[in-house]
Protein backbone atom coordinates (compact mmCIF):
# COMPACT_ATOMS: atom_id res chain seq x y z
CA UNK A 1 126.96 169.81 171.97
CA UNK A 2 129.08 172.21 174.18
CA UNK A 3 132.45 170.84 175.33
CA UNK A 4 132.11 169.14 179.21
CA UNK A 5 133.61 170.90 182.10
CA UNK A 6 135.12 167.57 183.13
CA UNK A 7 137.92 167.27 181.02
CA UNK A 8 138.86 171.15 181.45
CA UNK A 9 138.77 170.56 185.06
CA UNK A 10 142.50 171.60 186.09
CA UNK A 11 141.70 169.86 189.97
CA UNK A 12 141.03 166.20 187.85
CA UNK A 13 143.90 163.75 186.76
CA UNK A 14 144.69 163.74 183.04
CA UNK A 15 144.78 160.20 181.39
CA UNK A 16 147.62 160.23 178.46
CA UNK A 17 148.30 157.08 176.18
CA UNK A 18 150.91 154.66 178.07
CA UNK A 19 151.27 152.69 174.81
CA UNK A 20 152.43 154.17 171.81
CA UNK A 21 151.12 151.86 169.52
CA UNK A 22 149.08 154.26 166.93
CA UNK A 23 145.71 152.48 165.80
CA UNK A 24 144.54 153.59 162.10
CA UNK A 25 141.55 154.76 161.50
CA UNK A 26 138.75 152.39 160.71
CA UNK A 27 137.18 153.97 157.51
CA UNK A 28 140.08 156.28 156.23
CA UNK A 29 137.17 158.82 154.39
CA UNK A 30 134.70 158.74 157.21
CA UNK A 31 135.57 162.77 156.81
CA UNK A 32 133.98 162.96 153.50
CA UNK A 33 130.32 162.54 152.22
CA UNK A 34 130.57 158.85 151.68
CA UNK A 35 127.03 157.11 152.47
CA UNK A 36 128.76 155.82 155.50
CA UNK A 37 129.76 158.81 156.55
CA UNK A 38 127.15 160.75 156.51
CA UNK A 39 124.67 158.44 158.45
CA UNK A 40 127.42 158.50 161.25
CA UNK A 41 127.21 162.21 161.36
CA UNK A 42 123.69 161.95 161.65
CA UNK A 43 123.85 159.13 164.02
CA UNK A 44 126.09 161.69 166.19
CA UNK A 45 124.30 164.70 165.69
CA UNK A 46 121.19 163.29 167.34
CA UNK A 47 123.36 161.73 170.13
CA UNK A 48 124.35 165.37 170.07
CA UNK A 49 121.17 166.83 170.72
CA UNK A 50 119.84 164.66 172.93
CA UNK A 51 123.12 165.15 175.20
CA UNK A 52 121.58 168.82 175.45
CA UNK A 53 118.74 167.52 177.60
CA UNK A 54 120.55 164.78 179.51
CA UNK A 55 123.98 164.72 180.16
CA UNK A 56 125.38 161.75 178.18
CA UNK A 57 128.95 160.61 177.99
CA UNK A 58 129.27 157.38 178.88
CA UNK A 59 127.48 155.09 175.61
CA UNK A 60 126.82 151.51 175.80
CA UNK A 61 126.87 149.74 172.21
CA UNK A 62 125.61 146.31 172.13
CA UNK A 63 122.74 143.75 169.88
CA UNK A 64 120.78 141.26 170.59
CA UNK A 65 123.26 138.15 169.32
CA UNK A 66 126.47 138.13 167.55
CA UNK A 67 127.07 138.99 163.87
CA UNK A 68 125.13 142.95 163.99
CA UNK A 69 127.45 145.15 163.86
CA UNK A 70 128.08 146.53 167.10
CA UNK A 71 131.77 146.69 167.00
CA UNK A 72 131.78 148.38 163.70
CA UNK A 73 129.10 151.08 165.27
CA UNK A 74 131.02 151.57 168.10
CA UNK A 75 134.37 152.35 166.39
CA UNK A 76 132.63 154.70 163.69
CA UNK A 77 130.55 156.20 165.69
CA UNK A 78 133.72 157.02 168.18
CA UNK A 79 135.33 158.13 164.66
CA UNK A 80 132.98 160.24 163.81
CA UNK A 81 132.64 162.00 167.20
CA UNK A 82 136.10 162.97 167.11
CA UNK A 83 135.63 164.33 163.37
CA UNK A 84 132.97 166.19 164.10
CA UNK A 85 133.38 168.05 166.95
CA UNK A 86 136.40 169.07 169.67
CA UNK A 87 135.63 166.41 172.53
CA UNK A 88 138.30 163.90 173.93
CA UNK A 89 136.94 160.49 172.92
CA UNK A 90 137.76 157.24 173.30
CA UNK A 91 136.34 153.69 172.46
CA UNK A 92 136.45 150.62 174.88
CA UNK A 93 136.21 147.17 173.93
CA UNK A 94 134.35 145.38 176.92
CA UNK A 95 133.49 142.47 175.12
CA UNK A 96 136.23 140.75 176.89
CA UNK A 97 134.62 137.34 175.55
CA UNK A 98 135.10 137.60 171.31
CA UNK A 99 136.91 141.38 171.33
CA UNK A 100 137.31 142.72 167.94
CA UNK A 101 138.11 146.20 168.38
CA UNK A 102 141.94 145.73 168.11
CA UNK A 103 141.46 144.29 164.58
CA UNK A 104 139.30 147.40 163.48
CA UNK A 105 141.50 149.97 164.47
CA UNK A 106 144.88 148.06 163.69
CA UNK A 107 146.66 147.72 166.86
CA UNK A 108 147.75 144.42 169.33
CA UNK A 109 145.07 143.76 171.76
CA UNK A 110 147.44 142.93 174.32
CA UNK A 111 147.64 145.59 176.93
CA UNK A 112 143.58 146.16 177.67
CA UNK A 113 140.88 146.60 179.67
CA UNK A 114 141.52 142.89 181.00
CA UNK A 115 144.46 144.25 182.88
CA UNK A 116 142.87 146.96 184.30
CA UNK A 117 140.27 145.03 185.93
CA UNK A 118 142.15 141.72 186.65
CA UNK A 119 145.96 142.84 187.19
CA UNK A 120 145.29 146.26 188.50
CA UNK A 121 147.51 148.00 186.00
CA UNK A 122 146.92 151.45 186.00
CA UNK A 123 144.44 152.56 183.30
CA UNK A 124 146.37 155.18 181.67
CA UNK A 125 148.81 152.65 180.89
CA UNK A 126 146.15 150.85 178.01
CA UNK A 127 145.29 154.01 176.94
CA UNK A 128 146.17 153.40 172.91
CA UNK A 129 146.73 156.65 170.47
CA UNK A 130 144.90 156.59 166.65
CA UNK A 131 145.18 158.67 163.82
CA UNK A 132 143.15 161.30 165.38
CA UNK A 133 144.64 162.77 168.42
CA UNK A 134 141.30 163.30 170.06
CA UNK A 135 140.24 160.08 169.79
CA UNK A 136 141.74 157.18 171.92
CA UNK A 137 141.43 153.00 172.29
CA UNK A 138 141.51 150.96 174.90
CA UNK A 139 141.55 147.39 173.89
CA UNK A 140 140.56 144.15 175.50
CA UNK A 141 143.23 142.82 176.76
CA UNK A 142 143.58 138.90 177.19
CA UNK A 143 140.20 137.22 176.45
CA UNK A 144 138.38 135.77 179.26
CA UNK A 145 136.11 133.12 179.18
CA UNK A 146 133.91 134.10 182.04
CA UNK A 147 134.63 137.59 182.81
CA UNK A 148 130.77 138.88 183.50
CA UNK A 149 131.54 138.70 187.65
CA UNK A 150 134.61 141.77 186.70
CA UNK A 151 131.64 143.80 185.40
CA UNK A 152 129.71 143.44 188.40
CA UNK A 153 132.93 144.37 190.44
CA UNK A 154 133.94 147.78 191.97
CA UNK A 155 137.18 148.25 190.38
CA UNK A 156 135.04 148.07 187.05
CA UNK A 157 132.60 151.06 188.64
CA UNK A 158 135.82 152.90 189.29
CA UNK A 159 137.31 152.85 186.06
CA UNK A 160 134.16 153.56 184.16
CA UNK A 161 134.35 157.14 186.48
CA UNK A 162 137.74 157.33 185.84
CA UNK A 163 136.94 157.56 182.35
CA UNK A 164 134.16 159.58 183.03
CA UNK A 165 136.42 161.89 184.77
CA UNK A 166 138.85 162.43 181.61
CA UNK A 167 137.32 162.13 178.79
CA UNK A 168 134.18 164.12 177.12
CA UNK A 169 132.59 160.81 175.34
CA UNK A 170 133.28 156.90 176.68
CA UNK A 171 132.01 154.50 173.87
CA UNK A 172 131.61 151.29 174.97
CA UNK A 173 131.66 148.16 173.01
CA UNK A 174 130.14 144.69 174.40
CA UNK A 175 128.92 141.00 174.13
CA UNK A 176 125.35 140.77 173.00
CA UNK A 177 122.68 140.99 175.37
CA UNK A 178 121.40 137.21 174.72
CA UNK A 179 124.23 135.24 175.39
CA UNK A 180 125.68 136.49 177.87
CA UNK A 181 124.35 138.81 181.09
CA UNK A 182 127.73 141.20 180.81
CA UNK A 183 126.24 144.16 179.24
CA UNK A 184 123.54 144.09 181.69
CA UNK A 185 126.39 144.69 184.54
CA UNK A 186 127.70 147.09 182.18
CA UNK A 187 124.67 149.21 181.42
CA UNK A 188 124.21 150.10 185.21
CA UNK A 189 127.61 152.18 184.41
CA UNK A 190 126.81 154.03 181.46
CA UNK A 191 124.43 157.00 180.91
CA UNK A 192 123.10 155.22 177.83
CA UNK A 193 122.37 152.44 175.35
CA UNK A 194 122.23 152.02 172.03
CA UNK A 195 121.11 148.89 170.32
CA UNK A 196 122.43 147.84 167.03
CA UNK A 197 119.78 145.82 164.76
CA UNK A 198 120.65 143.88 161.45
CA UNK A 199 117.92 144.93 159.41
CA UNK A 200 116.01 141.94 157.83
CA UNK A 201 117.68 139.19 159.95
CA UNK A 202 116.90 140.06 163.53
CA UNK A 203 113.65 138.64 164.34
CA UNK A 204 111.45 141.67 165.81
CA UNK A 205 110.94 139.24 169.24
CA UNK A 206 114.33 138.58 169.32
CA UNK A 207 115.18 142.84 169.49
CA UNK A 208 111.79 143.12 172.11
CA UNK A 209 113.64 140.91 174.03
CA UNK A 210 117.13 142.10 174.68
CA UNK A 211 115.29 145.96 175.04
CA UNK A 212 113.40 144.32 178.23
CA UNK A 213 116.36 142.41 179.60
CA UNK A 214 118.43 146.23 179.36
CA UNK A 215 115.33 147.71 181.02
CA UNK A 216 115.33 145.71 183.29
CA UNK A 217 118.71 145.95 184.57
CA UNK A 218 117.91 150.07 184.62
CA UNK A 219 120.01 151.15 181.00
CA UNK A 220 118.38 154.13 179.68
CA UNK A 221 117.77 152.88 175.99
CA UNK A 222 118.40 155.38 173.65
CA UNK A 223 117.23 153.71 170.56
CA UNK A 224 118.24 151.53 167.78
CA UNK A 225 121.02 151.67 164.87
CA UNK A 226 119.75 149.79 162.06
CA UNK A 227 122.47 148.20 159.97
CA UNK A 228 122.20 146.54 156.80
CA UNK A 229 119.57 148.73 155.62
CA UNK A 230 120.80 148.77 152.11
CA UNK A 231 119.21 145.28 152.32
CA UNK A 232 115.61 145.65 152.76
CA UNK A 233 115.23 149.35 151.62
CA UNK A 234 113.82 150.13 147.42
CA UNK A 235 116.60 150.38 145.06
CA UNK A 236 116.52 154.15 145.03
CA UNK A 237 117.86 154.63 148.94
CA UNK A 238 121.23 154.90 147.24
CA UNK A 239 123.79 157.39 147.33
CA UNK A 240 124.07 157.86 143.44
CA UNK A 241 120.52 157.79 142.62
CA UNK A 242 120.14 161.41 143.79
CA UNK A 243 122.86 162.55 141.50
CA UNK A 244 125.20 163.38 143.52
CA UNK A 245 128.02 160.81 142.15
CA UNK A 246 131.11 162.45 141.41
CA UNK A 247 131.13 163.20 137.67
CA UNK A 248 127.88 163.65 137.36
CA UNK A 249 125.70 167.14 136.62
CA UNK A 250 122.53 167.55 138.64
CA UNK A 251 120.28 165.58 135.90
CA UNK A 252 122.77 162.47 136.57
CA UNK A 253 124.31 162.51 133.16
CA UNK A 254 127.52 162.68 132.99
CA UNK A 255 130.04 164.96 132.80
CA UNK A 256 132.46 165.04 130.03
């Protein structure tokens, strides 16, 4: 995926962290060949490729309910971006309602996206730092009970192009589609959507379901992530079983 003009743009402001709270990273060896890992890569690399035929960088990560694994998606996936290639990313945690993002990567989740859109603070003053310098956090913020009506607002719409404007790749975190209507508002401001499934646990109506309700609000649906695979896959899906464990010669036995 080739580098967007928007960031080099010398006529567009530059966003630079107004906290310098550092967030750690949320899987230290996402670098290495770690099962994890390397399904991120993959996850990116087709994001990649399919950002060749339609300009995407602003992502929407969301599920059905609670309890999928979208936040831990969103922040690996925003990880892995910044690994694996030389764009400016950075993760936001719009789930304003149960925000987690803050506890992944380390960090207070005071001084968020909250602020932005309720207080007016300027954005670049949320911006957080991580261990990666091309990859940034903005956090929630103070939790709101009811916040969907800030989503639908036009200070929201504003900052979503702001971030547009400055960064290559915008990775959005949010309450489930069920629930709550937010990432509906949301979607309508992002380029597009990825879904994150619990394999074996989401019933298949239940994923039908929050795809139409996205549809229908206009999100361009990229596809699902299916977590928990592990779960309902044969035994041999596993990272050892193809000997490649370290210590191990190419027959599996091991080494002395």
């Amino acid at each position: 995926m080739s580098k967007l003009e928007v960031w080099r743009s010398p006529e567009r402001p530059s966003l630079r962290p107004g906290l310098r709270s550092v967030g750690r990273l949320p899987m230290s060896e996402l670098d290495g060949d770690s099962p994890v890992a390397t399904e991120f890569h993959r996850l990116y690399s087709k994001l990649a490729r399919l950002d060749g035929q339609k300009k995407l960088s602003v992502l929407l990560v969301t599920s059905a309910k609670r309890g999928e694994g979208k936040t831990t998606t969103s922040a690996f996936l925003a990880q892995s971006a910044a690994i694996h290639s030389d764009k400016k990313v950075v993760v936001v945690d719009c789930d304003l309602r149960r925000p987690r993002l803050h506890e992944v990567f380390g960090v207070s989740q005071r001084g968020g996206l909250s602020d932005v859109l309720g207080t007016l603070v300027p954005l670049a003053s949320v911006i957080k730092s991580t261990e990666l310098p091309n990859l940034k956090l903005i956090t929630s913020g103070r939790v709101i009970g009811v916040p969907t009506a800030l989503f639908e607002s036009s200070t929201f719409k504003a900052t979503v192009a702001e971030l547009r404007a400055n960064f290559d790749l915008v990775i959005i975190d949010s309450a489930p589609v069920l629930p709550v209507a937010d990432a509906f508002f949301i979607s309508a401001n992002c380029d597009g959507v990825l879904l994150v499934v619990m394999a074996g646990k989401t019933p298949l109506e239940v994923v039908a379901r929050a795809g139409e309700l996205l549809s229908e609000g206009g999100a361009n649906l990229l596809g699902a992530v299916i977590n928990n695979v592990e779960e309902v896959l044969p035994y041999y899906y596993d990272y050892h079983y193809y000997g490649y464990k370290e210590g191990e010669d190419e027959k599996g036995a091991k080494k002395p």
